[in-house]
Protein backbone atom coordinates (compact mmCIF):
# COMPACT_ATOMS: atom_id res chain seq x y z
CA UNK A 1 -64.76 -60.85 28.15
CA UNK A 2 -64.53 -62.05 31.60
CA UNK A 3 -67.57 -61.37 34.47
CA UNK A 4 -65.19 -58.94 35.94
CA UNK A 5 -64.17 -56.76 33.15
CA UNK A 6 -67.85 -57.03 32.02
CA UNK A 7 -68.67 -55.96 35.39
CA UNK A 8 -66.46 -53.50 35.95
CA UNK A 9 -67.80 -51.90 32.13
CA UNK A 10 -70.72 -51.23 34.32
CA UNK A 11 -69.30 -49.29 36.95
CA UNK A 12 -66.86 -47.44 34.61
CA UNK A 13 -68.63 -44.29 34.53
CA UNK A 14 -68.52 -43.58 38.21
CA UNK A 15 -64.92 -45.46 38.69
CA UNK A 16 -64.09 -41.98 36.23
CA UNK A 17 -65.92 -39.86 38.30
CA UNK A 18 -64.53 -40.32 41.11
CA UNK A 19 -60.97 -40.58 39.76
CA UNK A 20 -61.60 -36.94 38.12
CA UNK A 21 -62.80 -35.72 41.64
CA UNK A 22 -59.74 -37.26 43.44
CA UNK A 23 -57.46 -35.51 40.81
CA UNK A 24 -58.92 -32.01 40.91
CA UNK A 25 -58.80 -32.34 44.52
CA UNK A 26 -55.09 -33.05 44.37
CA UNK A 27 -54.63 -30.26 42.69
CA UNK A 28 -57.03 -27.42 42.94
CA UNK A 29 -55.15 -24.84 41.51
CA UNK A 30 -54.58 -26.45 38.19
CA UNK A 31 -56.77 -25.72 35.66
CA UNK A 32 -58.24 -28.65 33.54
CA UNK A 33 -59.61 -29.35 29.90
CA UNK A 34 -61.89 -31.29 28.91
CA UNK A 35 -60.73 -34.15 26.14
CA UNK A 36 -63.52 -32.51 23.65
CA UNK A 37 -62.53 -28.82 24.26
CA UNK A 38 -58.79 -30.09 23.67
CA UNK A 39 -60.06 -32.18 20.27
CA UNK A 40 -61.89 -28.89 19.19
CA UNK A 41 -59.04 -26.55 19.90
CA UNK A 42 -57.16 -28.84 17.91
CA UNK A 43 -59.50 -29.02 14.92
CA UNK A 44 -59.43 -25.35 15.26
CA UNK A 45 -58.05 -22.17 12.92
CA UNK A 46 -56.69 -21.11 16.35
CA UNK A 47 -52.68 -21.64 17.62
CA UNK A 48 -52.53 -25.47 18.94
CA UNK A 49 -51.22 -25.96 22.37
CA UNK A 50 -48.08 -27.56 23.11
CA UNK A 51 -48.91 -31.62 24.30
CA UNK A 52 -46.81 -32.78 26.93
CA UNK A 53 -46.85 -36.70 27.84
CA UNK A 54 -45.76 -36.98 31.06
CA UNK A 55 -46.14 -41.21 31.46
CA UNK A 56 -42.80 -43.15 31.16
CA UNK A 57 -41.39 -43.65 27.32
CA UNK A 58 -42.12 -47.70 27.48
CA UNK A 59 -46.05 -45.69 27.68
CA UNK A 60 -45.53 -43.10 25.66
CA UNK A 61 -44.24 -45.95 23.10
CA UNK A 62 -47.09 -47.66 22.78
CA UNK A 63 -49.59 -44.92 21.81
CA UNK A 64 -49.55 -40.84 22.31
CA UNK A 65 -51.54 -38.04 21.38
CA UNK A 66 -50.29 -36.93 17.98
CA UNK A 67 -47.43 -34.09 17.96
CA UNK A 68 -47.65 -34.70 21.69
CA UNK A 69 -43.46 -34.38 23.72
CA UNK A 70 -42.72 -37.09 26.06
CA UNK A 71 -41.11 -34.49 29.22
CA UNK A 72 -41.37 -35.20 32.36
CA UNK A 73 -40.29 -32.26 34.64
CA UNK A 74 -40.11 -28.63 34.15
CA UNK A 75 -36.09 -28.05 33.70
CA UNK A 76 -37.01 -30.24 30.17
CA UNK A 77 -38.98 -28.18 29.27
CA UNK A 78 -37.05 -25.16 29.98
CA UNK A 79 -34.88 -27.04 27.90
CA UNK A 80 -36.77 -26.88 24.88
CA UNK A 81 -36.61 -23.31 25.05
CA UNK A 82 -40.56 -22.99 25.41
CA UNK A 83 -41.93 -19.83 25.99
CA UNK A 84 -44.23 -19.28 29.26
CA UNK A 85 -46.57 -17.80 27.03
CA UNK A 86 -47.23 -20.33 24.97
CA UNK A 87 -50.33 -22.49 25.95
CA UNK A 88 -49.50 -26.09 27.16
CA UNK A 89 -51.49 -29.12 27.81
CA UNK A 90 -50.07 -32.07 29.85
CA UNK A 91 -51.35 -35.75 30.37
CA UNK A 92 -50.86 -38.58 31.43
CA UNK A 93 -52.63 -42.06 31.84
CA UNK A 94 -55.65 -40.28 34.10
CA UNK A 95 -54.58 -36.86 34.54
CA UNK A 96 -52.71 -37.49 38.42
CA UNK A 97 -48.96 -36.91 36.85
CA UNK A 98 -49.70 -34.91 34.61
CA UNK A 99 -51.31 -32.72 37.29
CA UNK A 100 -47.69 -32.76 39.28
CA UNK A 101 -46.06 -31.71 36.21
CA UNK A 102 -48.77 -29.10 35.93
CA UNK A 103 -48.52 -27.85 39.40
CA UNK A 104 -44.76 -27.27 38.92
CA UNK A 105 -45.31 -25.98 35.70
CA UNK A 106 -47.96 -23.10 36.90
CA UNK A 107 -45.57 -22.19 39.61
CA UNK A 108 -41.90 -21.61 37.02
CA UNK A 109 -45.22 -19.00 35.25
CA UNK A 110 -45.94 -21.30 32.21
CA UNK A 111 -49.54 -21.54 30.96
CA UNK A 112 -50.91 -24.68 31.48
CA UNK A 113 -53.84 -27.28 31.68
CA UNK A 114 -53.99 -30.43 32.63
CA UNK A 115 -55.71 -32.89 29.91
CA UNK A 116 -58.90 -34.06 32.34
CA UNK A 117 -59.05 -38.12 31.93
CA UNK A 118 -55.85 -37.47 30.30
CA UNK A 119 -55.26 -40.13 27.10
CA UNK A 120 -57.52 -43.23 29.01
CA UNK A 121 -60.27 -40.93 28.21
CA UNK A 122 -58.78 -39.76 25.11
CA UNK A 123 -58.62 -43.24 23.82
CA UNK A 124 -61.98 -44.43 25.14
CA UNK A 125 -63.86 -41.96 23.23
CA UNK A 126 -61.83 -43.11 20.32
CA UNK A 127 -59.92 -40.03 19.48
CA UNK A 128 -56.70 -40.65 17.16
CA UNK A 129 -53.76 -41.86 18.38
CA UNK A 130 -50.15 -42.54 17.03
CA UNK A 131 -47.24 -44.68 17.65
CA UNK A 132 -43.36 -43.78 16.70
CA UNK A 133 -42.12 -46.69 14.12
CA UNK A 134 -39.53 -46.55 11.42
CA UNK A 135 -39.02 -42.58 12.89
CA UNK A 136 -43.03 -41.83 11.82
CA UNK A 137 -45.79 -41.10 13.65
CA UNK A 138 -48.16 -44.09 12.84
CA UNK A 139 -52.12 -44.37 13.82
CA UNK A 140 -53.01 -47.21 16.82
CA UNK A 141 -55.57 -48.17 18.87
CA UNK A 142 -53.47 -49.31 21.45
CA UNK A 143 -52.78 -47.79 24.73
CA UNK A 144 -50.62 -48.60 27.89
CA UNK A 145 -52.66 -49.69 31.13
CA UNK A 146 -50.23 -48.40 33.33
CA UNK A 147 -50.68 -51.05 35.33
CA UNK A 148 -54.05 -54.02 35.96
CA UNK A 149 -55.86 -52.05 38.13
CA UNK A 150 -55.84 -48.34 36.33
CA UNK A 151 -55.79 -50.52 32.87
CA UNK A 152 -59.88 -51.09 34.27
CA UNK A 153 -60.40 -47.93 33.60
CA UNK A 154 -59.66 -48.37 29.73
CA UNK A 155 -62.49 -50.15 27.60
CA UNK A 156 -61.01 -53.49 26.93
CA UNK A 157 -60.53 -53.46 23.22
CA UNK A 158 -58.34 -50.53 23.73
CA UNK A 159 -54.98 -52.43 25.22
């Protein structure tokens, strides 16, 4: 690894920090949850949620969480004929689109949470993963950096 990825593995933690901060401050009325709260949820007896990916498809290709939708606004998912009722949890990369699609979401009365450190910090605690080949839900490791400098944010091995 180079001195500046090694580097930047130091200052990680409060990089995520402050991006977390930055996105709750963007949007204050969304409500978050945490990536373990979501895991548990999932693990648990109870309903699941609904997983929205909100990044681009050439993301979403490369590694989503599993089950997750790739929609990106809310007349898709009107679309789907989704019920407002039913509990939904968008991400993203780092949680800042997803929180736009959760904003709009809240506001057309769906129930909603926004997936905080969205599938970076999915994937960096090493929760499971899947890519779509043959038409089947596969497990990876991989994830999509977005782009060089959110990619930081990502522990190395994982793109």
């Amino acid at each position: 690894m180079d001195p500046f990825h090694t580097v930047f593995g130091i200052i990680r933690p409060m990089a995520w920090r402050l991006v977390k901060q930055w996105v709750r401050r963007s949007f204050p009325t969304v409500q978050t949850i945490s990536t373990q709260a979501l895991a548990d949820w999932i693990d648990s007896e109870r309903r699941s949620p609904i997983l929205i990916d909100v990044r681009k498809p050439a993301e979403y290709q490369v590694s989503h969480l599993p089950e997750s939708l790739n929609l990106k606004t809310v007349a898709e998912i009107e679309d789907m004929e989704i019920e407002q009722n039913i509990p939904l949890v968008v991400y993203c990369s780092i949680g800042y689109r997803s929180g736009q699609l959760a904003e709009a979401l809240q506001s057309a009365g769906y129930s909603v949470l926004n997936l905080e450190g969205s599938v970076f910090e999915w994937a960096n605690e090493g929760r499971s993963l899947v890519t779509c080949r043959e038409g089947r839900e596969r497990p990876t490791h991989a994830v999509h950096p977005y782009n060089q400098l959110w990619g930081l944010l990502l522990k190395a091995a994982r793109y």
